[in-house]
N, C-alpha and C. Protein backbone atom coordinates (compact mmCIF):
# COMPACT_ATOMS: atom_id res chain seq x y z
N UNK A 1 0.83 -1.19 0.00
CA UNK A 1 0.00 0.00 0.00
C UNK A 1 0.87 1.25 0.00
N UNK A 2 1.98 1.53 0.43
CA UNK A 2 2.52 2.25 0.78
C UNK A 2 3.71 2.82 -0.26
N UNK A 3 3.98 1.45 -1.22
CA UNK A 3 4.77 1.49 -2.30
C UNK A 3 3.39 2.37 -3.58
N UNK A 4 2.32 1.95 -2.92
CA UNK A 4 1.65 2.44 -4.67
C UNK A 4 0.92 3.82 -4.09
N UNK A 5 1.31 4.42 -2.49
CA UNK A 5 0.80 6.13 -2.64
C UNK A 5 2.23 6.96 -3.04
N UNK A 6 2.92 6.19 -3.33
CA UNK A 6 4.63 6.80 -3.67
C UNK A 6 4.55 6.59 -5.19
N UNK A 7 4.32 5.54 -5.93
CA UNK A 7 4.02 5.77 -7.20
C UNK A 7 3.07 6.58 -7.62
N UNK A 8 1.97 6.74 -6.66
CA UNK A 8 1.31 7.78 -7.25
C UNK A 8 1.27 8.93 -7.25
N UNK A 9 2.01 9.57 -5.60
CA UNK A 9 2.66 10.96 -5.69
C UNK A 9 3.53 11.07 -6.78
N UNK A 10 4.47 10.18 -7.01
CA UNK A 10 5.67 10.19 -8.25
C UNK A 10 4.56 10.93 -9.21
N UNK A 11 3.96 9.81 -9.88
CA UNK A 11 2.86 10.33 -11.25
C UNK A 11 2.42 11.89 -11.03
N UNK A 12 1.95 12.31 -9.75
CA UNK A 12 1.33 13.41 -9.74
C UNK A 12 2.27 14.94 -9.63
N UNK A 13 3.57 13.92 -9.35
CA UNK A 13 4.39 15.55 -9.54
C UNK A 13 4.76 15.50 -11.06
N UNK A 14 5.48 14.24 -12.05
CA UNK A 14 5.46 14.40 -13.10
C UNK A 14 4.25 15.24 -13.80
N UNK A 15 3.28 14.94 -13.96
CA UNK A 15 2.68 15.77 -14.56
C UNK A 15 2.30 17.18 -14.25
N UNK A 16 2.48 18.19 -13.27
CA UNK A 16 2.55 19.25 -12.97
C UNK A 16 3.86 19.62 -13.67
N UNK A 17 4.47 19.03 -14.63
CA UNK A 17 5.92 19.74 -14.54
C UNK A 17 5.50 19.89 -16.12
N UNK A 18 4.60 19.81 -17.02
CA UNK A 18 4.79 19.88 -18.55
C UNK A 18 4.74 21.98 -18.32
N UNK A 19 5.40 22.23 -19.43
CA UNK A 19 5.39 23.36 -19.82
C UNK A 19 3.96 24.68 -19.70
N UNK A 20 4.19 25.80 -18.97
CA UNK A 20 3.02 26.11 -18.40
C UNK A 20 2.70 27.38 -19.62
N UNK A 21 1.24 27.55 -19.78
CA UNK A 21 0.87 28.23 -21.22
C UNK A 21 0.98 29.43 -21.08
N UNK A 22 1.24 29.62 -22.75
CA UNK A 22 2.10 31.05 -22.80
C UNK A 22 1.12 32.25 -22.26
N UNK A 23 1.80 33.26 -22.12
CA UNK A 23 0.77 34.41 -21.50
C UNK A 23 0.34 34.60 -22.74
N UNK A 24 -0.91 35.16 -22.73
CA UNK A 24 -1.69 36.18 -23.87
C UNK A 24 -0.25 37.10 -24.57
N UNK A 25 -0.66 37.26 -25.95
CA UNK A 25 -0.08 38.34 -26.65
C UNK A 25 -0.20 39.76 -25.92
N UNK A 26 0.60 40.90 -26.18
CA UNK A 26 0.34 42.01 -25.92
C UNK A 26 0.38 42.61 -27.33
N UNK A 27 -0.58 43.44 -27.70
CA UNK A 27 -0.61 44.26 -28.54
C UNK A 27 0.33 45.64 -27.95
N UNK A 28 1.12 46.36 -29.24
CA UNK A 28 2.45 47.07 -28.83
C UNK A 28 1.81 48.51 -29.26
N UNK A 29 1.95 49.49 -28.53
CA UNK A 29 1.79 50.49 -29.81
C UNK A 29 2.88 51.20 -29.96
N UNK A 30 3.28 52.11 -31.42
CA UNK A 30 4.41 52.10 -31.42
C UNK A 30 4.61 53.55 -32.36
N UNK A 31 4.68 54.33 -31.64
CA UNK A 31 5.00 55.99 -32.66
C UNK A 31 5.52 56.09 -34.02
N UNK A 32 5.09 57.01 -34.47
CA UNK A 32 5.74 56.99 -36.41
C UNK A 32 7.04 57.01 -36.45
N UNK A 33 7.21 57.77 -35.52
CA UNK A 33 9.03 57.90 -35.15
C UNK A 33 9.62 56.77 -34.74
N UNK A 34 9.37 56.09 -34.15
CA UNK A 34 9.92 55.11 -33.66
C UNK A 34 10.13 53.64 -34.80
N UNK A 35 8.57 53.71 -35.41
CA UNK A 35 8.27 52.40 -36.96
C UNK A 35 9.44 52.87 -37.73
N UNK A 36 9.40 54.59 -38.09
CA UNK A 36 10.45 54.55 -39.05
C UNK A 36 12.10 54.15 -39.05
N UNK A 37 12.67 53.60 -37.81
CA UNK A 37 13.91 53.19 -37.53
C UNK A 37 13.71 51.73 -37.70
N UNK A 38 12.08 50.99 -37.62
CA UNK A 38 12.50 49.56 -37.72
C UNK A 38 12.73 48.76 -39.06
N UNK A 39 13.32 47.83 -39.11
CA UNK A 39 14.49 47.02 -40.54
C UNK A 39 13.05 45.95 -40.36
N UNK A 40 12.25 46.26 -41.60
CA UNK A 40 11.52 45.40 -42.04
C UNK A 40 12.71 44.71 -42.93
N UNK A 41 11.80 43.03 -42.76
CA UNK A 41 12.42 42.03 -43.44
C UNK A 41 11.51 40.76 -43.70
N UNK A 42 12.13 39.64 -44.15
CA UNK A 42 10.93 38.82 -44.36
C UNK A 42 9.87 38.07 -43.33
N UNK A 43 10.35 38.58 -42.26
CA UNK A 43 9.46 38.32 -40.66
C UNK A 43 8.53 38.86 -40.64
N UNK A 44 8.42 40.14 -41.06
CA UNK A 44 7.58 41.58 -41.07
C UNK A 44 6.74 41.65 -41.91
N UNK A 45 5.04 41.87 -41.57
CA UNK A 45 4.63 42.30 -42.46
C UNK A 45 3.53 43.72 -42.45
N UNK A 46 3.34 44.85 -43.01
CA UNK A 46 2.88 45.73 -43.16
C UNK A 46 2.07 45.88 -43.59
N UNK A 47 0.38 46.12 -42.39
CA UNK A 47 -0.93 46.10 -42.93
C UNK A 47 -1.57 47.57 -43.40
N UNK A 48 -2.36 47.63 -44.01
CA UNK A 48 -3.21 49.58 -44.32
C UNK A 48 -4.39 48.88 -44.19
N UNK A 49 -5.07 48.69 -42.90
CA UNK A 49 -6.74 48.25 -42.89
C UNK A 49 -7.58 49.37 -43.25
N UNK A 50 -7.32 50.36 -44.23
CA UNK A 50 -8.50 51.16 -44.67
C UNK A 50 -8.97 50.58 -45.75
N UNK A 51 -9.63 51.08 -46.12
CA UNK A 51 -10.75 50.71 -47.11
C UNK A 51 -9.77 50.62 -48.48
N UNK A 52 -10.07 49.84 -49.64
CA UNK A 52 -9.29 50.06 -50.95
C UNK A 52 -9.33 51.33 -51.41
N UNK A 53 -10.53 52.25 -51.09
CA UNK A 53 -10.51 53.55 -51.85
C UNK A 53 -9.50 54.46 -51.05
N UNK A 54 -9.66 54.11 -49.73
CA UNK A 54 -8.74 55.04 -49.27
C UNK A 54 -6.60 54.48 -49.44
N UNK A 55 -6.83 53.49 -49.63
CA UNK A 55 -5.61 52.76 -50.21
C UNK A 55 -5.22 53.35 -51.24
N UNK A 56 -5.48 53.63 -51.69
CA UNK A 56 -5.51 53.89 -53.68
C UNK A 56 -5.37 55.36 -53.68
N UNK A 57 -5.54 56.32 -52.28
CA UNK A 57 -5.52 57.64 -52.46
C UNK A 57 -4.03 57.77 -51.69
N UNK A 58 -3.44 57.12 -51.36
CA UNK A 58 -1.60 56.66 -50.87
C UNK A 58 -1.81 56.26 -49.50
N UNK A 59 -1.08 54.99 -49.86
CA UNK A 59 -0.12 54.29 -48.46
C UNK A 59 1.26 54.01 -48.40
N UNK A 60 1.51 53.39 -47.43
CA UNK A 60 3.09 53.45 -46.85
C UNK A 60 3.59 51.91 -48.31
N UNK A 61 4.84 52.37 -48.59
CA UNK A 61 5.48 51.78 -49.73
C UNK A 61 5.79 50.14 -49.01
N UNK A 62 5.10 49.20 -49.76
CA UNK A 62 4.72 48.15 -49.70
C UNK A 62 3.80 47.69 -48.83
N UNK A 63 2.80 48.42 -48.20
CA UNK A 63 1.94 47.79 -47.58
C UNK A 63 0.97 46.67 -48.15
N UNK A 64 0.46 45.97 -47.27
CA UNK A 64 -0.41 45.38 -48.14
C UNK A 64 -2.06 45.82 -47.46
N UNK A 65 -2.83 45.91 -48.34
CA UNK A 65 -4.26 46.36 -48.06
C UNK A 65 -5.43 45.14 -47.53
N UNK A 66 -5.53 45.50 -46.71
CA UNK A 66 -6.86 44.16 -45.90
C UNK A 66 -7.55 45.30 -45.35
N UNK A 67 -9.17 45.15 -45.79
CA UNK A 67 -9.87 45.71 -45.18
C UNK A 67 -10.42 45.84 -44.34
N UNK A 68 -10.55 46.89 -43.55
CA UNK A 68 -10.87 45.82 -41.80
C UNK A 68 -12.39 46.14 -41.59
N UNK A 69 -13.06 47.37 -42.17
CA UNK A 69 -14.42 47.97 -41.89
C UNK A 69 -15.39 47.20 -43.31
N UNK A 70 -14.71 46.83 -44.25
CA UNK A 70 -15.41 45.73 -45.48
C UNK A 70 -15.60 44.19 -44.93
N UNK A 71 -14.15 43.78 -43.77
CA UNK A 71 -14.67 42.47 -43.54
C UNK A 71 -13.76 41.41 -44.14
N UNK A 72 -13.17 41.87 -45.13
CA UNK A 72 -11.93 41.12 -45.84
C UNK A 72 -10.54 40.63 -44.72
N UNK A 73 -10.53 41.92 -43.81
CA UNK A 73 -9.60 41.24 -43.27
C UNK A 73 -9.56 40.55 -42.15
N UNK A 74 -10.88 40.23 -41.37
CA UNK A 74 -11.07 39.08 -40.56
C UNK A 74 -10.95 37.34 -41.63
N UNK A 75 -11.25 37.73 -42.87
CA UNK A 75 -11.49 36.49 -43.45
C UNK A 75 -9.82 36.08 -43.96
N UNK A 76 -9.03 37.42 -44.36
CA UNK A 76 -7.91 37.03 -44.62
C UNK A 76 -6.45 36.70 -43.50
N UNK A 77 -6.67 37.26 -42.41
CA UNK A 77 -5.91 37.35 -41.63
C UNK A 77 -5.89 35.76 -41.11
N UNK A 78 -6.74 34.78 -41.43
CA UNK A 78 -6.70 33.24 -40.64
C UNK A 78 -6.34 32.19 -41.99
N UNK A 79 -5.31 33.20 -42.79
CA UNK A 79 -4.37 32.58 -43.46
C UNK A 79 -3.19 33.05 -43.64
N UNK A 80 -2.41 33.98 -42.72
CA UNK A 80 -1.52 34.42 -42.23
C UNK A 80 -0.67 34.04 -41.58
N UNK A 81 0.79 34.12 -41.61
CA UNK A 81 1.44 33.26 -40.63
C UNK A 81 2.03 33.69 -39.25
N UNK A 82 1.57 32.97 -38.37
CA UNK A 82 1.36 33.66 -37.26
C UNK A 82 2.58 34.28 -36.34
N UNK A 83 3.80 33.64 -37.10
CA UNK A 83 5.18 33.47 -36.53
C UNK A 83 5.94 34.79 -37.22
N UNK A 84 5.08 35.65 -38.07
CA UNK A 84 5.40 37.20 -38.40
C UNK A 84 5.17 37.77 -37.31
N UNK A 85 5.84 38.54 -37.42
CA UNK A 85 5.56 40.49 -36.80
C UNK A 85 4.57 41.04 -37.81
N UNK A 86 3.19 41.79 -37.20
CA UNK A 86 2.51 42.70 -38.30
C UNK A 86 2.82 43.98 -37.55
N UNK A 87 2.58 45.04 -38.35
CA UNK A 87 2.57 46.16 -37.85
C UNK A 87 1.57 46.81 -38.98
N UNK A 88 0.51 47.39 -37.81
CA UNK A 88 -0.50 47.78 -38.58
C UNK A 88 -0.99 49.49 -38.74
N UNK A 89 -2.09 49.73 -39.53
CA UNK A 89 -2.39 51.26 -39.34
C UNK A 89 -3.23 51.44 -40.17
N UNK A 90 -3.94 52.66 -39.90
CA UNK A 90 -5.37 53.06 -40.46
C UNK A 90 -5.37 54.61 -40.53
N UNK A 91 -6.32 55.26 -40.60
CA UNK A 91 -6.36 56.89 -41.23
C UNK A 91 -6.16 57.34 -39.46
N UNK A 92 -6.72 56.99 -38.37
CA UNK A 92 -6.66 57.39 -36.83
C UNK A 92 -5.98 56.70 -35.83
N UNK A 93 -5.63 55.20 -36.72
CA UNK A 93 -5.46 54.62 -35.02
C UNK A 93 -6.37 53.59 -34.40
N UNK A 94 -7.82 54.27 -34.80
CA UNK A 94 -8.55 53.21 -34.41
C UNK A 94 -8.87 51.95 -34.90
N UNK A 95 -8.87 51.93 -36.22
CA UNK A 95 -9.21 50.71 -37.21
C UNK A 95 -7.84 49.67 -36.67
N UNK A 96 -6.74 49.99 -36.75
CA UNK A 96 -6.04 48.94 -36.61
C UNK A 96 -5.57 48.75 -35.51
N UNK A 97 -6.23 49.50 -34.35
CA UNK A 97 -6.10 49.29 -33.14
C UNK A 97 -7.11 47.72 -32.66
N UNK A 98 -8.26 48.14 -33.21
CA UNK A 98 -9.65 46.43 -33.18
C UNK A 98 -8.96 45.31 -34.23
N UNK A 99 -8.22 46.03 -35.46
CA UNK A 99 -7.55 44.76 -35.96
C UNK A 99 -6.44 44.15 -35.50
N UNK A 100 -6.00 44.79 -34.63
CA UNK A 100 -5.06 44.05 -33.45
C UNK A 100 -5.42 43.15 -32.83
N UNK A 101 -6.58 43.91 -31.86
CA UNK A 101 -7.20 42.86 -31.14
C UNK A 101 -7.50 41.80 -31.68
N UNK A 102 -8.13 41.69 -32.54
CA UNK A 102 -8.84 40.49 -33.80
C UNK A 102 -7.74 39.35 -34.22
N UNK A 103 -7.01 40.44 -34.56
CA UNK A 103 -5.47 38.91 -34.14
C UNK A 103 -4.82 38.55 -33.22
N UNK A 104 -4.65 39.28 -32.08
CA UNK A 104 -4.80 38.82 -30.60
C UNK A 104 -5.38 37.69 -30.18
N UNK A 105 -6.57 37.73 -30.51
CA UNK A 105 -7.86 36.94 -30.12
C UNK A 105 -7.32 35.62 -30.65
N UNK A 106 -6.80 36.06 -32.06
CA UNK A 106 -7.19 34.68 -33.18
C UNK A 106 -5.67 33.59 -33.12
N UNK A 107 -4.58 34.31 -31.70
CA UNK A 107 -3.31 33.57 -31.46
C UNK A 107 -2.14 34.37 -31.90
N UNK A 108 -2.56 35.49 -32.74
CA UNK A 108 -0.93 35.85 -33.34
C UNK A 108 -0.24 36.48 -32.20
N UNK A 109 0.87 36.59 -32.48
CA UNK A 109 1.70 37.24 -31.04
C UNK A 109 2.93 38.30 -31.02
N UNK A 110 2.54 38.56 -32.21
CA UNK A 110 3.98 40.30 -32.59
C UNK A 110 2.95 41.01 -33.24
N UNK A 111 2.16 41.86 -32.55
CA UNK A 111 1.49 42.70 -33.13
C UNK A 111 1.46 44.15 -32.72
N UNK A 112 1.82 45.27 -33.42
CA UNK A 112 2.05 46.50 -33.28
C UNK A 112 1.07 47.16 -34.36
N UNK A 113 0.08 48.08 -33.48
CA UNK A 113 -0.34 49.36 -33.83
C UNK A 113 0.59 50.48 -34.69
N UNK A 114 0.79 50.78 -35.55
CA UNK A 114 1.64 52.28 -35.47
C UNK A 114 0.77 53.45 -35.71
N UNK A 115 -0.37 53.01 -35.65
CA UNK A 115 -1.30 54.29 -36.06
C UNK A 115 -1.91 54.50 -37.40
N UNK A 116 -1.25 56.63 -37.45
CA UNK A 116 -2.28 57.07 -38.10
C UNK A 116 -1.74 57.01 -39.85
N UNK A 117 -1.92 57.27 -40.61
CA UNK A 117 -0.95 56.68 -41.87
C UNK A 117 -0.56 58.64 -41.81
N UNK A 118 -1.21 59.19 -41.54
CA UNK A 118 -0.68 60.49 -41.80
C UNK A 118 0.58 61.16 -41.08
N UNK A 119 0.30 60.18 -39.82
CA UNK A 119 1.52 60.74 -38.80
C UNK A 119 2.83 59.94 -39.39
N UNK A 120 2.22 58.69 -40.24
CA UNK A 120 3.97 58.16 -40.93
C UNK A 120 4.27 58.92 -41.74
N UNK A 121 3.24 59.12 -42.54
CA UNK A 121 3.75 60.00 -43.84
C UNK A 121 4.52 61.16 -43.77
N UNK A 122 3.85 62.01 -42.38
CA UNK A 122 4.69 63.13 -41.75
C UNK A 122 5.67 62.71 -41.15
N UNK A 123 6.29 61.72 -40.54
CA UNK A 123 7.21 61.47 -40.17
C UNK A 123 8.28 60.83 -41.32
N UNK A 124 8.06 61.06 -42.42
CA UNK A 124 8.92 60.83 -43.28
C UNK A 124 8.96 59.25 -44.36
N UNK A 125 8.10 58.35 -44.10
CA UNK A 125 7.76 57.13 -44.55
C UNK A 125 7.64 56.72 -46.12
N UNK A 126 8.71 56.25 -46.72
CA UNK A 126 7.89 56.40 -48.36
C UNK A 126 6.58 55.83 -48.16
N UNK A 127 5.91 56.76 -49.26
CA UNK A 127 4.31 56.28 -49.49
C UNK A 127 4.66 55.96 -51.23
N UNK A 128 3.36 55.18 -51.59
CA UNK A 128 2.72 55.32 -52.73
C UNK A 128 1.45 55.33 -53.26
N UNK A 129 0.71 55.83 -54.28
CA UNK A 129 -0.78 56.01 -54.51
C UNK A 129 -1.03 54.95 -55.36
N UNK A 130 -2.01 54.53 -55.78
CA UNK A 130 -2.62 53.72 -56.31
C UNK A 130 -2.67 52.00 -55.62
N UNK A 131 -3.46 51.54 -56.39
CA UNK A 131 -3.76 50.06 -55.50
C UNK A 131 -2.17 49.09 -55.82
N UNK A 132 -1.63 48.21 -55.23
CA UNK A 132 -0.69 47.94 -55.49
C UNK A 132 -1.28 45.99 -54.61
């Protein structure tokens, strides 16, 4: 009896010992000044959740466009790879502030706000116009 409450304490500390789950993501936010010093690379990827029309009137040079207020980019973002950095932005702040969250929610875990696309642009950011 005494040999099998020792095997079974044994069992019960082994399994308290597997790896304990990761904390939640933090969404980052991160000033125009500050985005413009970071070395995008193939880790990185650069969202414009405004609308295509407002895309097409200039965004930051290579962004890619997912719409976040059309709906496109809840459907596109859950074929994304999650092991990127995004760094996102919209005309205020707010749009890609909820599309943060939205990938928060959905597991990703390098996600940065940078805002407003105007405060990059003023801060010096190549842009380009049209849909790309």
């Amino acid at each position: 009896m005494k040999s099998y409450l020792i095997v079974l304490l044994a069992a019960g500390l082994f399994s308290c010992t597997s790896t304990p789950p990761q904390a939640p993501a933090e969404v980052q936010q991160m000033t125009a000044q500050t985005f413009r010093e970071q070395n995008m690379n193939s880790k990185t990827v650069l969202v414009d959740v405004r609308t295509p029309e407002e895309f097409a009137t200039g965004h930051l040079e290579g962004a890619l466009n997912s719409d976040f207020r059309g709906g496109a980019f809840a459907t596109e973002m859950q074929n994304w790879d999650k092991d990127k950095t995004y760094y996102l932005y919209c005309a205020s702040g707010n749009r890609s502030g909820k599309a943060a969250e939205l990938m928060k929610e959905a597991g990703f875990r390098n996600i940065v706000n940078v805002g407003a696309f105007q405060d990059l642009k003023e801060a010096g950011l190549p842009t380009e116009t049209g849909n790309q």
